[in-house]
Protein backbone atom coordinates (compact mmCIF):
# COMPACT_ATOMS: atom_id res chain seq x y z
CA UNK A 1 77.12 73.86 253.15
CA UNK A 2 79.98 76.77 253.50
CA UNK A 3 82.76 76.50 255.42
CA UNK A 4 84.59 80.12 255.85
CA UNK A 5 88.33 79.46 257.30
CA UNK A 6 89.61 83.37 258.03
CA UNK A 7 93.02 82.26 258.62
CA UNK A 8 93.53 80.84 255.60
CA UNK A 9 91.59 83.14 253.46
CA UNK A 10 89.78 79.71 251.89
CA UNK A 11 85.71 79.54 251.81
CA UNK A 12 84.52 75.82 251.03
CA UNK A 13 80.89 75.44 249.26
CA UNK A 14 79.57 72.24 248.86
CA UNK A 15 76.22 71.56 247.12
CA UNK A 16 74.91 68.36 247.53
CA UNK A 17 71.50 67.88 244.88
CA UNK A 18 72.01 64.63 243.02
CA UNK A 19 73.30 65.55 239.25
CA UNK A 20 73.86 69.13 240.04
CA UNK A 21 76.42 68.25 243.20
CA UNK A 22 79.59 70.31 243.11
CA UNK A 23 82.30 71.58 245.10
CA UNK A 24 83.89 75.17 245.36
CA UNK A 25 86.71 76.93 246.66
CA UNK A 26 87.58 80.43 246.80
CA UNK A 27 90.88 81.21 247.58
CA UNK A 28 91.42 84.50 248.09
CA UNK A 29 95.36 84.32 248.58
CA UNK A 30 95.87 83.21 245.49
CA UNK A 31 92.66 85.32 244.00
CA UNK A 32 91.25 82.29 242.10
CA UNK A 33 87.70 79.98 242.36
CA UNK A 34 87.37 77.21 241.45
CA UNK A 35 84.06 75.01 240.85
CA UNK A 36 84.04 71.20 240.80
CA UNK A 37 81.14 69.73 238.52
CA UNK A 38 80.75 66.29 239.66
CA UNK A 39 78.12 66.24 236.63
CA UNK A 40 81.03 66.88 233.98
CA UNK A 41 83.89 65.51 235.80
CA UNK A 42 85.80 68.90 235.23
CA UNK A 43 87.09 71.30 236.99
CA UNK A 44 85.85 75.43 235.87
CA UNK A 45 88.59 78.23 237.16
CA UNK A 46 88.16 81.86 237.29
CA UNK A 47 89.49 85.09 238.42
CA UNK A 48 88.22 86.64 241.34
CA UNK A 49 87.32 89.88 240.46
CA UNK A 50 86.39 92.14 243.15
CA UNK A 51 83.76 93.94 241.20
CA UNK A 52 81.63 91.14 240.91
CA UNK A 53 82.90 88.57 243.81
CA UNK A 54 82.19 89.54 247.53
CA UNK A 55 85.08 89.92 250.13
CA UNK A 56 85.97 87.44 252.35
CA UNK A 57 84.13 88.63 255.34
CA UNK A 58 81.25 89.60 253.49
CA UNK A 59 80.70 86.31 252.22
CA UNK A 60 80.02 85.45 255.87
CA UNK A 61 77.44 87.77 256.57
CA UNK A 62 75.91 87.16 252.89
CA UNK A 63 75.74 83.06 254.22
CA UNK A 64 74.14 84.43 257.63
CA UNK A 65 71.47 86.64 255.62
CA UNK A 66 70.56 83.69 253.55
CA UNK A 67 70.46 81.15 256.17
CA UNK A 68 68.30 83.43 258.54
CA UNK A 69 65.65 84.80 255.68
CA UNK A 70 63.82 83.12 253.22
CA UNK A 71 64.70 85.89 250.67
CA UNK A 72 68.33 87.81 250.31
CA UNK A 73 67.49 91.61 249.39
CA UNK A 74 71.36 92.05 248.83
CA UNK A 75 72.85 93.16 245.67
CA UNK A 76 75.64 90.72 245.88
CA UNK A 77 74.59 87.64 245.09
CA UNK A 78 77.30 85.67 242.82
CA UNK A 79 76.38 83.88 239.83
CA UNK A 80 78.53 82.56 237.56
CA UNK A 81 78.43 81.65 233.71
CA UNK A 82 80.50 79.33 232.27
CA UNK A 83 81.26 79.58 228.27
CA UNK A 84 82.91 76.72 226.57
CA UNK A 85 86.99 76.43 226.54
CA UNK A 86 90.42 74.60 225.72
CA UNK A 87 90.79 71.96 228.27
CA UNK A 88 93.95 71.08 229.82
CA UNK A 89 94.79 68.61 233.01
CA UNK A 90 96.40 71.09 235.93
CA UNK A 91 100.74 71.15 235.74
CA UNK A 92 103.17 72.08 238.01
CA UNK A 93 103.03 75.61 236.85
CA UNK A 94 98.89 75.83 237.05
CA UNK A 95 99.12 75.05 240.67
CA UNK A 96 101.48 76.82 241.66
CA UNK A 97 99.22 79.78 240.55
CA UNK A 98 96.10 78.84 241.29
CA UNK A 99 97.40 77.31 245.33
CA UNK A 100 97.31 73.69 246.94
CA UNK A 101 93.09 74.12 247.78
CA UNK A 102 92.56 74.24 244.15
CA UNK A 103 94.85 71.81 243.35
CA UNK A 104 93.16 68.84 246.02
CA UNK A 105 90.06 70.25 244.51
CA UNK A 106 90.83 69.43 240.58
CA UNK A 107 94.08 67.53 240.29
CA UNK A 108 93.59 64.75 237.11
CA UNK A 109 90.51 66.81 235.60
CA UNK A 110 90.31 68.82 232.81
CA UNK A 111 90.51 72.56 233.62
CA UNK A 112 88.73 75.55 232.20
CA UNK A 113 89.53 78.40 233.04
């Protein structure tokens, strides 16, 4: 499921399949996702590049286009690739940065960012 909230510039995604269940915020204010692996109890951060990550309102209509047709001819689909990383559980200063969505989201896991 997504949840867009405009006002707040935040877009909720939760996937819900078992051992691949996660949970992911993008938080545009603060120009930072972050993905929740319930899999690896960790918590995966990255920069939202606007190259490679849609804007806000065309997230929407990228959800609508996928809900309404059983295959999205649109160049911006998102994928993401995570490499292996230093670890480190989220401080004052990390949250501050990356905004209080992504904090609730990861607070006591191990970040990679």
């Amino acid at each position: 499921t997504m949840t867009i909230h405009s006002e707040e510039h935040i877009v909720d995604v939760h996937v819900r399949s078992g051992v691949y269940s996660s949970d992911t915020i993008f938080d545009y204010t603060h120009g930072y996702i972050a993905t929740r692996l319930f899999s690896r109890n960790a918590c995966f951060i990255l920069k939202i590049k606007k190259e490679y990550i849609p804007e806000l309102r065309e997230i929407g209509r990228l959800a609508f286009e996928r809900q309404t047709m059983m295959d999205v001819y649109s160049p911006n689909n998102v994928w993401a690739q995570f490499q292996a990383g230093n670890s480190r559980i989220g401080n004052l200063k990390d949250w501050i940065l990356y905004g209080k969505h992504i904090e609730n989201l990861c607070t006591g896991l191990p970040l990679y960012k």
